[in-house]
N, C-alpha and C. Protein backbone atom coordinates (compact mmCIF):
# COMPACT_ATOMS: atom_id res chain seq x y z
N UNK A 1 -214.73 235.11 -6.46
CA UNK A 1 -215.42 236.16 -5.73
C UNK A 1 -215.44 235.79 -4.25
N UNK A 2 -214.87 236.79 -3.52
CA UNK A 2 -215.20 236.55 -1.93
C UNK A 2 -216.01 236.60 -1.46
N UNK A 3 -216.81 236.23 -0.29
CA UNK A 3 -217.96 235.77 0.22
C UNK A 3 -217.98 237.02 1.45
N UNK A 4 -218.72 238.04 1.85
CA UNK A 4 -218.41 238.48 3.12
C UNK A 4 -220.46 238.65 3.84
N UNK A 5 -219.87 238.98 4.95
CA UNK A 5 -221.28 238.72 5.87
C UNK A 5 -222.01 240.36 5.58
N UNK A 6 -223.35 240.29 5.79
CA UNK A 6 -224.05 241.45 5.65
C UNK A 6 -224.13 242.43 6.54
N UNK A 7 -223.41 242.92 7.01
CA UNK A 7 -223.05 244.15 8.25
C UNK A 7 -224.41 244.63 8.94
N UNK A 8 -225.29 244.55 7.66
CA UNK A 8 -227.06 245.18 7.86
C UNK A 8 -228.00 244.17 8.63
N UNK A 9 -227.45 242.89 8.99
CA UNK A 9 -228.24 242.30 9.70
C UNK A 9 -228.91 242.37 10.57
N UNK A 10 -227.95 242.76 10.97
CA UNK A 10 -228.36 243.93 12.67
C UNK A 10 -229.91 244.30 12.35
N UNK A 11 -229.86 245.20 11.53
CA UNK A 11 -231.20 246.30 11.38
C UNK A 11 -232.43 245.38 11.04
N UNK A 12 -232.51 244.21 10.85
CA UNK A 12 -233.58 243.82 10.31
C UNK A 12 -234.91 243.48 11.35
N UNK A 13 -235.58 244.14 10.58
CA UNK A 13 -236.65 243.37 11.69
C UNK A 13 -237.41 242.59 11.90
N UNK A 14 -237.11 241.61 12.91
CA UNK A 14 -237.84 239.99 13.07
C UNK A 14 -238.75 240.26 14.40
N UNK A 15 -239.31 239.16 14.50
CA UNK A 15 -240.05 239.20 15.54
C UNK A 15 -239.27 238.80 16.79
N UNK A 16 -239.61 239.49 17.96
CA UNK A 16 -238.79 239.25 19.51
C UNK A 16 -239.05 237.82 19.75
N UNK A 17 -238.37 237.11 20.36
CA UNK A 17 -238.66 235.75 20.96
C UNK A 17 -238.89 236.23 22.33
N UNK A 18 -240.11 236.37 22.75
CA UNK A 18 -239.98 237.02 24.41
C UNK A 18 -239.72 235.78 25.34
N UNK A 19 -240.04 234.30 24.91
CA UNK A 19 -239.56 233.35 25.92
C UNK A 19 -237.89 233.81 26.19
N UNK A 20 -237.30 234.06 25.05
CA UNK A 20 -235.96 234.14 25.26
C UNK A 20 -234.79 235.33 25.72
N UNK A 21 -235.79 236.50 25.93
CA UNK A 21 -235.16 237.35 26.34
C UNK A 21 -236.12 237.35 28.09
N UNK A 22 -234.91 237.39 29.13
CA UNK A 22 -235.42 237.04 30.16
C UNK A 22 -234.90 238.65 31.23
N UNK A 23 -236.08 238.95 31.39
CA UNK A 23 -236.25 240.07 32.46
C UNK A 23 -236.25 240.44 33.59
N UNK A 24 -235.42 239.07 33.94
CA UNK A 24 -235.21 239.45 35.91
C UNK A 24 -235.08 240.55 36.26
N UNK A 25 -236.37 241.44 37.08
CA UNK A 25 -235.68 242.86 37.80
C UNK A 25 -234.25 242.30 38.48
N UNK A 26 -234.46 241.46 39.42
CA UNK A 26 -233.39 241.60 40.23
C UNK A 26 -231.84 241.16 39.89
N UNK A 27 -231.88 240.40 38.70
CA UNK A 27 -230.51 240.30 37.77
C UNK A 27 -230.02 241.80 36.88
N UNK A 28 -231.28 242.02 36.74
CA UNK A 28 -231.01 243.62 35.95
C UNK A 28 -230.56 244.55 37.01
N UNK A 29 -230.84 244.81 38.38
CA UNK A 29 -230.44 245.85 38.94
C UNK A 29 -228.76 245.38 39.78
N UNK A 30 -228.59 243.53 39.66
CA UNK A 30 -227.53 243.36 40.21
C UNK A 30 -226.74 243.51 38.78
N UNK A 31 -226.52 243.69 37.41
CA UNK A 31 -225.82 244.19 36.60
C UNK A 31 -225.52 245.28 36.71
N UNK A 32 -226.62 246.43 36.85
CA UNK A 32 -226.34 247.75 36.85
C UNK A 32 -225.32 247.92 38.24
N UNK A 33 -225.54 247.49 39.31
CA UNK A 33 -224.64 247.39 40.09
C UNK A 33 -223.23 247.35 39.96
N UNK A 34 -223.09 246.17 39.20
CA UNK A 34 -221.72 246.00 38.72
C UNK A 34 -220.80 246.93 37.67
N UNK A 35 -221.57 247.29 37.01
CA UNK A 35 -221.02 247.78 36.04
C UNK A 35 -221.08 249.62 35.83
N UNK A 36 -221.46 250.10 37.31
CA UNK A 36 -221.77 251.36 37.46
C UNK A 36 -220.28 251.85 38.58
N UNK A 37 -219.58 252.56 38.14
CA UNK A 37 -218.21 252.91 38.96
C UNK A 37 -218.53 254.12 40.06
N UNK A 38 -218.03 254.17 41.13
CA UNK A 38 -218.38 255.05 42.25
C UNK A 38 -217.84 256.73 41.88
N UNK A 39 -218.21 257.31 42.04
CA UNK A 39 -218.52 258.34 41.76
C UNK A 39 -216.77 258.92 42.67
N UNK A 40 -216.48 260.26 41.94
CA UNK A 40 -215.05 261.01 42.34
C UNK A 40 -215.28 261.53 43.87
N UNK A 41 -214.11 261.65 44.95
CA UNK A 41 -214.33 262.16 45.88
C UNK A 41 -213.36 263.43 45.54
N UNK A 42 -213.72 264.29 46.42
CA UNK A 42 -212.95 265.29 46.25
C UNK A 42 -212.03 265.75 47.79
N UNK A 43 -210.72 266.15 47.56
CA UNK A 43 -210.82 266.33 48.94
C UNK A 43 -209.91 268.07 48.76
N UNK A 44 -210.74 268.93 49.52
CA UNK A 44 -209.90 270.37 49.63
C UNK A 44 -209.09 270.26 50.72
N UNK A 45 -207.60 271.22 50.68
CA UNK A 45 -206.97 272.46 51.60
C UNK A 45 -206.03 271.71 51.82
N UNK A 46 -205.47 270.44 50.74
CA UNK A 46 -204.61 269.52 50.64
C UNK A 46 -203.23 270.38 50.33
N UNK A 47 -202.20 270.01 51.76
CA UNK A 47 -200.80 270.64 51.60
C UNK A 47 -199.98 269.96 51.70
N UNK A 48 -200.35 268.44 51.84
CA UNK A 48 -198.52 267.58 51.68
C UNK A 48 -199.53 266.43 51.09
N UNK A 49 -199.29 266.61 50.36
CA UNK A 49 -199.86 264.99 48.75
C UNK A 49 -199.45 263.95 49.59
N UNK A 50 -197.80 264.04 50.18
CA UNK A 50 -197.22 262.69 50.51
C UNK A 50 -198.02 261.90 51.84
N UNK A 51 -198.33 262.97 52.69
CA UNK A 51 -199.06 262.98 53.96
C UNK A 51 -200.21 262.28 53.62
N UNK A 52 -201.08 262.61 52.64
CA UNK A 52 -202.30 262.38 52.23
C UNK A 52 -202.29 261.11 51.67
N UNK A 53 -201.12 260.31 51.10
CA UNK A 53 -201.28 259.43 50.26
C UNK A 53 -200.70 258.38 51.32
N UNK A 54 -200.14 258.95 52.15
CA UNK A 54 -199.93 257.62 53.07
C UNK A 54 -201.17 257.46 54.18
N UNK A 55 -201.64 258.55 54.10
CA UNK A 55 -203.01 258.19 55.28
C UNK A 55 -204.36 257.84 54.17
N UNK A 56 -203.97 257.81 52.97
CA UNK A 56 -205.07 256.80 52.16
C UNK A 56 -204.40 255.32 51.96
N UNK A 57 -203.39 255.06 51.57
CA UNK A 57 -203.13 253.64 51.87
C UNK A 57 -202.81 252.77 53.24
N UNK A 58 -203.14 254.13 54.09
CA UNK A 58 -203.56 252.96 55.67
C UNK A 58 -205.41 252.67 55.37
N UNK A 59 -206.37 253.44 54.89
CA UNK A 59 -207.13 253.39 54.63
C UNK A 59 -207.83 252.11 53.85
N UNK A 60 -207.50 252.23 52.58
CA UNK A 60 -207.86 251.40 51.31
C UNK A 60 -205.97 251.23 50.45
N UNK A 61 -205.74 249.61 50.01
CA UNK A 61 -204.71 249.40 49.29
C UNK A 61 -204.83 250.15 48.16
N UNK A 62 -203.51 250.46 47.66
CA UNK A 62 -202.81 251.40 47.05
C UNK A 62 -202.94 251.26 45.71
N UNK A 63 -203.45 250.39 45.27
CA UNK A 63 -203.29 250.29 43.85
C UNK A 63 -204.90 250.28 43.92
N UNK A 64 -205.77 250.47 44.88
CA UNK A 64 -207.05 250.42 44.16
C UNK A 64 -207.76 251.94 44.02
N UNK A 65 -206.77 252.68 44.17
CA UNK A 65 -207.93 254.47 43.37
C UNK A 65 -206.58 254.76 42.75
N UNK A 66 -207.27 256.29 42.04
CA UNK A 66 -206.14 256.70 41.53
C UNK A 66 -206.79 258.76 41.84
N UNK A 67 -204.97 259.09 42.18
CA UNK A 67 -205.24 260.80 42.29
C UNK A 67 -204.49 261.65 41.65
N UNK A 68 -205.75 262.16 41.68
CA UNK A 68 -205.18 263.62 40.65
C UNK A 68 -205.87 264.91 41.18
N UNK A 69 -204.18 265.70 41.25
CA UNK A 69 -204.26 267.07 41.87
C UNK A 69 -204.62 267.82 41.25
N UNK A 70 -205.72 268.99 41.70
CA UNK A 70 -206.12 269.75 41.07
C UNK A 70 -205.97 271.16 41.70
N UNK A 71 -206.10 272.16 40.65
CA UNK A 71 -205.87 273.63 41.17
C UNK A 71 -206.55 273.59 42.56
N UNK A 72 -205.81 274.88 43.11
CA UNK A 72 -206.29 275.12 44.60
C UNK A 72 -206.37 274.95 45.52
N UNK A 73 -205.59 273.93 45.78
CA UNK A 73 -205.24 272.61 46.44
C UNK A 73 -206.26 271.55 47.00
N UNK A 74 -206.80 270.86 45.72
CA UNK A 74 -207.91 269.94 45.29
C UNK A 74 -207.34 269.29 44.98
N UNK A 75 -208.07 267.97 45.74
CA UNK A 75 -207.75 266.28 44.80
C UNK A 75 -208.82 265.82 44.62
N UNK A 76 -208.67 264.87 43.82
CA UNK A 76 -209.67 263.97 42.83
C UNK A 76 -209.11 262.39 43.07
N UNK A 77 -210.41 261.66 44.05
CA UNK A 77 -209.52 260.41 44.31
C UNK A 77 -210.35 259.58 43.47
N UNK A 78 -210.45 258.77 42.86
CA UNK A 78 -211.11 257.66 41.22
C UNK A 78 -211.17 256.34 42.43
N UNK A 79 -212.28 256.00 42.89
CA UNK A 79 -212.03 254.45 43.56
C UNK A 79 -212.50 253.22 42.30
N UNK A 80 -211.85 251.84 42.68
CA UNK A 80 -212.01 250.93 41.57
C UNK A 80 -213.49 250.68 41.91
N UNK A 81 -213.78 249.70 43.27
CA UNK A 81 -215.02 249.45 43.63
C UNK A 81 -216.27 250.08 44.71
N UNK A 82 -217.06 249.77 44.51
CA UNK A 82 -218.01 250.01 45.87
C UNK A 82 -217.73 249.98 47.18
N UNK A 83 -217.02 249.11 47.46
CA UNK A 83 -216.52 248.41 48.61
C UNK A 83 -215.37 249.71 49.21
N UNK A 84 -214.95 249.91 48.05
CA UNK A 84 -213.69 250.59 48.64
C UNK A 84 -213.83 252.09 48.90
N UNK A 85 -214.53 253.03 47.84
CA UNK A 85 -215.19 253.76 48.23
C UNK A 85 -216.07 253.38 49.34
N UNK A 86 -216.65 252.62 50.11
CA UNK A 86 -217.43 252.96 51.55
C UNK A 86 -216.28 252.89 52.39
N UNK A 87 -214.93 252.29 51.74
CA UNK A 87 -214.34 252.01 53.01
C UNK A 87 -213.69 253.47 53.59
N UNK A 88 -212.86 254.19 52.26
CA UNK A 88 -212.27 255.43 51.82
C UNK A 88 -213.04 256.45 52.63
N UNK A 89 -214.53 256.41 52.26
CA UNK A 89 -215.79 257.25 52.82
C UNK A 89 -215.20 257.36 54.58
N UNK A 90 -215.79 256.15 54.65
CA UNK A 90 -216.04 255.58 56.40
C UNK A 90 -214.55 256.50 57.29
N UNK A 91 -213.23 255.86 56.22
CA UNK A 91 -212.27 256.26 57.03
C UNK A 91 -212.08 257.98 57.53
N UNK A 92 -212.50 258.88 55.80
CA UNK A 92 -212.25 260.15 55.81
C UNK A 92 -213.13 260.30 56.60
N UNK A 93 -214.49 260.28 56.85
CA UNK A 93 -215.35 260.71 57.74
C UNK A 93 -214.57 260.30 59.34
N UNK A 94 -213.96 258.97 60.21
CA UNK A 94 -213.26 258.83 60.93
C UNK A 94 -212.29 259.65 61.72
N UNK A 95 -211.83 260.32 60.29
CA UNK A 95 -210.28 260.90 60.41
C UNK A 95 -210.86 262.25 60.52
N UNK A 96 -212.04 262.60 60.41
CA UNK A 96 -212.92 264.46 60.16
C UNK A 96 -211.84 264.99 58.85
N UNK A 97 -211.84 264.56 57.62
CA UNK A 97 -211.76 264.87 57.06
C UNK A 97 -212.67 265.52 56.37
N UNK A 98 -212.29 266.79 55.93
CA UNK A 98 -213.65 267.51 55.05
C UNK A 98 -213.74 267.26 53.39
N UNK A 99 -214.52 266.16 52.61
CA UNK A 99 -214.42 266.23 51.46
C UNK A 99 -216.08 265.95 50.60
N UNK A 100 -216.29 266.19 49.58
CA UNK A 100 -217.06 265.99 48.70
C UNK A 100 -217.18 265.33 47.77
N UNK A 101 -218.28 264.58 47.31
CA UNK A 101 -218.77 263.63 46.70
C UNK A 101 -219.79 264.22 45.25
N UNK A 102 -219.74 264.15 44.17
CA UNK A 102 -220.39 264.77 42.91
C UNK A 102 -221.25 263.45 41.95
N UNK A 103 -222.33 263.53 42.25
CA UNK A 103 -222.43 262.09 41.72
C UNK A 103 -223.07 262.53 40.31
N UNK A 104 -223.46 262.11 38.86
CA UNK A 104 -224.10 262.66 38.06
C UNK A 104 -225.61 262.30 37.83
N UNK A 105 -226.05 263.77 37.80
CA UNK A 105 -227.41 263.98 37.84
C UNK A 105 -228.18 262.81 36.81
N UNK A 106 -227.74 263.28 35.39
CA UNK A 106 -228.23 262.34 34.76
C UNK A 106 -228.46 261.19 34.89
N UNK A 107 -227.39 260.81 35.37
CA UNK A 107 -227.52 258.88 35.59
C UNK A 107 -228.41 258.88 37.09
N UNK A 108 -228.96 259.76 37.80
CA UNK A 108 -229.34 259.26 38.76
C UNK A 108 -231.21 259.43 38.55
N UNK A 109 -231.10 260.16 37.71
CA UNK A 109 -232.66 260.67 37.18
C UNK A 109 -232.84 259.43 36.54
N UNK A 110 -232.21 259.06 35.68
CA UNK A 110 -232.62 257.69 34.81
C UNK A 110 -232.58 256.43 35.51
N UNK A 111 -232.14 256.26 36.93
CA UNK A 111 -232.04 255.52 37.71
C UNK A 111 -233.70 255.46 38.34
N UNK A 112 -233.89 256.87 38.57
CA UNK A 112 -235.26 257.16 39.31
C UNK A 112 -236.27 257.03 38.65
N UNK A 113 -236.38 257.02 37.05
CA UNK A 113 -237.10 257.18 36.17
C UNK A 113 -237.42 255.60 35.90
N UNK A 114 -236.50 254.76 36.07
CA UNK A 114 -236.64 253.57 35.27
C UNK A 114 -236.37 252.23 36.40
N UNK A 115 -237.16 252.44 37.70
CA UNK A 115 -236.80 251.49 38.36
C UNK A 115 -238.24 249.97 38.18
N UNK A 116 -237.28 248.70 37.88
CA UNK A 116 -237.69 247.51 37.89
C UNK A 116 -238.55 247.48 36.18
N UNK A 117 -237.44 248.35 34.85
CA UNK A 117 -238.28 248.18 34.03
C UNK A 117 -236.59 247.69 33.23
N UNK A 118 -237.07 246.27 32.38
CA UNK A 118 -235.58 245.45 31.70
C UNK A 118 -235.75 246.71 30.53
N UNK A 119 -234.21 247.12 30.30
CA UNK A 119 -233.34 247.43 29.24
C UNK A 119 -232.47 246.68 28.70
N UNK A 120 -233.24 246.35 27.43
CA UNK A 120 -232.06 245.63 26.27
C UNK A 120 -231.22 246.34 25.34
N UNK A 121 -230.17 246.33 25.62
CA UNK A 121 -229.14 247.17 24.98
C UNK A 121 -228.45 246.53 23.47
């Protein structure tokens, strides 16, 4: 007979060790930091992609967003980090570029709702 592990362990309920679960606000909000991706820029009235994609990699290196054209002549630029989105930001604003930023509601309400309280996931 094979031996296998109880999948249901999970669910059981023991008592918390609270020495051992440790609640740094400020480790908790530098996680959420990390692990929260910058939000899509948008940019309208886009007529040469090629134009556009070389005046974003004078901007921010090339392999760190990614675009996608959308009806109407809309783009959708995906940045990897924080950093790079302010940089992307800083430049289009520089250059008077006209674009928009959509950040989601939800995650920002639960941001507002739940500041300096630990979530164990």
């Amino acid at each position: 007979m094979a031996k296998s592990k109880n999948r249901f362990n999970v669910l059981r309920n023991e008592p918390v060790n609270k020495s051992a679960v440790n609640c740094d606000k400020q480790s908790d909000v530098d996680a959420m930091k990390t692990e929260l991706k910058p939000p899509p820029i948008f940019i309208q009235g886009v007529t040469s992609y090629a134009e556009m994609l070389e005046n974003l990699v004078k901007i921010v290196e090339r392999d760190t967003f990614i675009i996608k054209s959308l009806a109407n002549d809309i783009v959708k630029i995906n940045v990897d980090t924080a950093d790079n989105f302010r940089k992307l930001v800083k430049g289009l604003k520089y250059e008077k570029i006209a674009f928009s930023i959509h950040t989601n509601s939800s995650l920002n309400a639960l941001i507002k709702l739940l500041p300096g309280i630990c979530i164990i996931l």
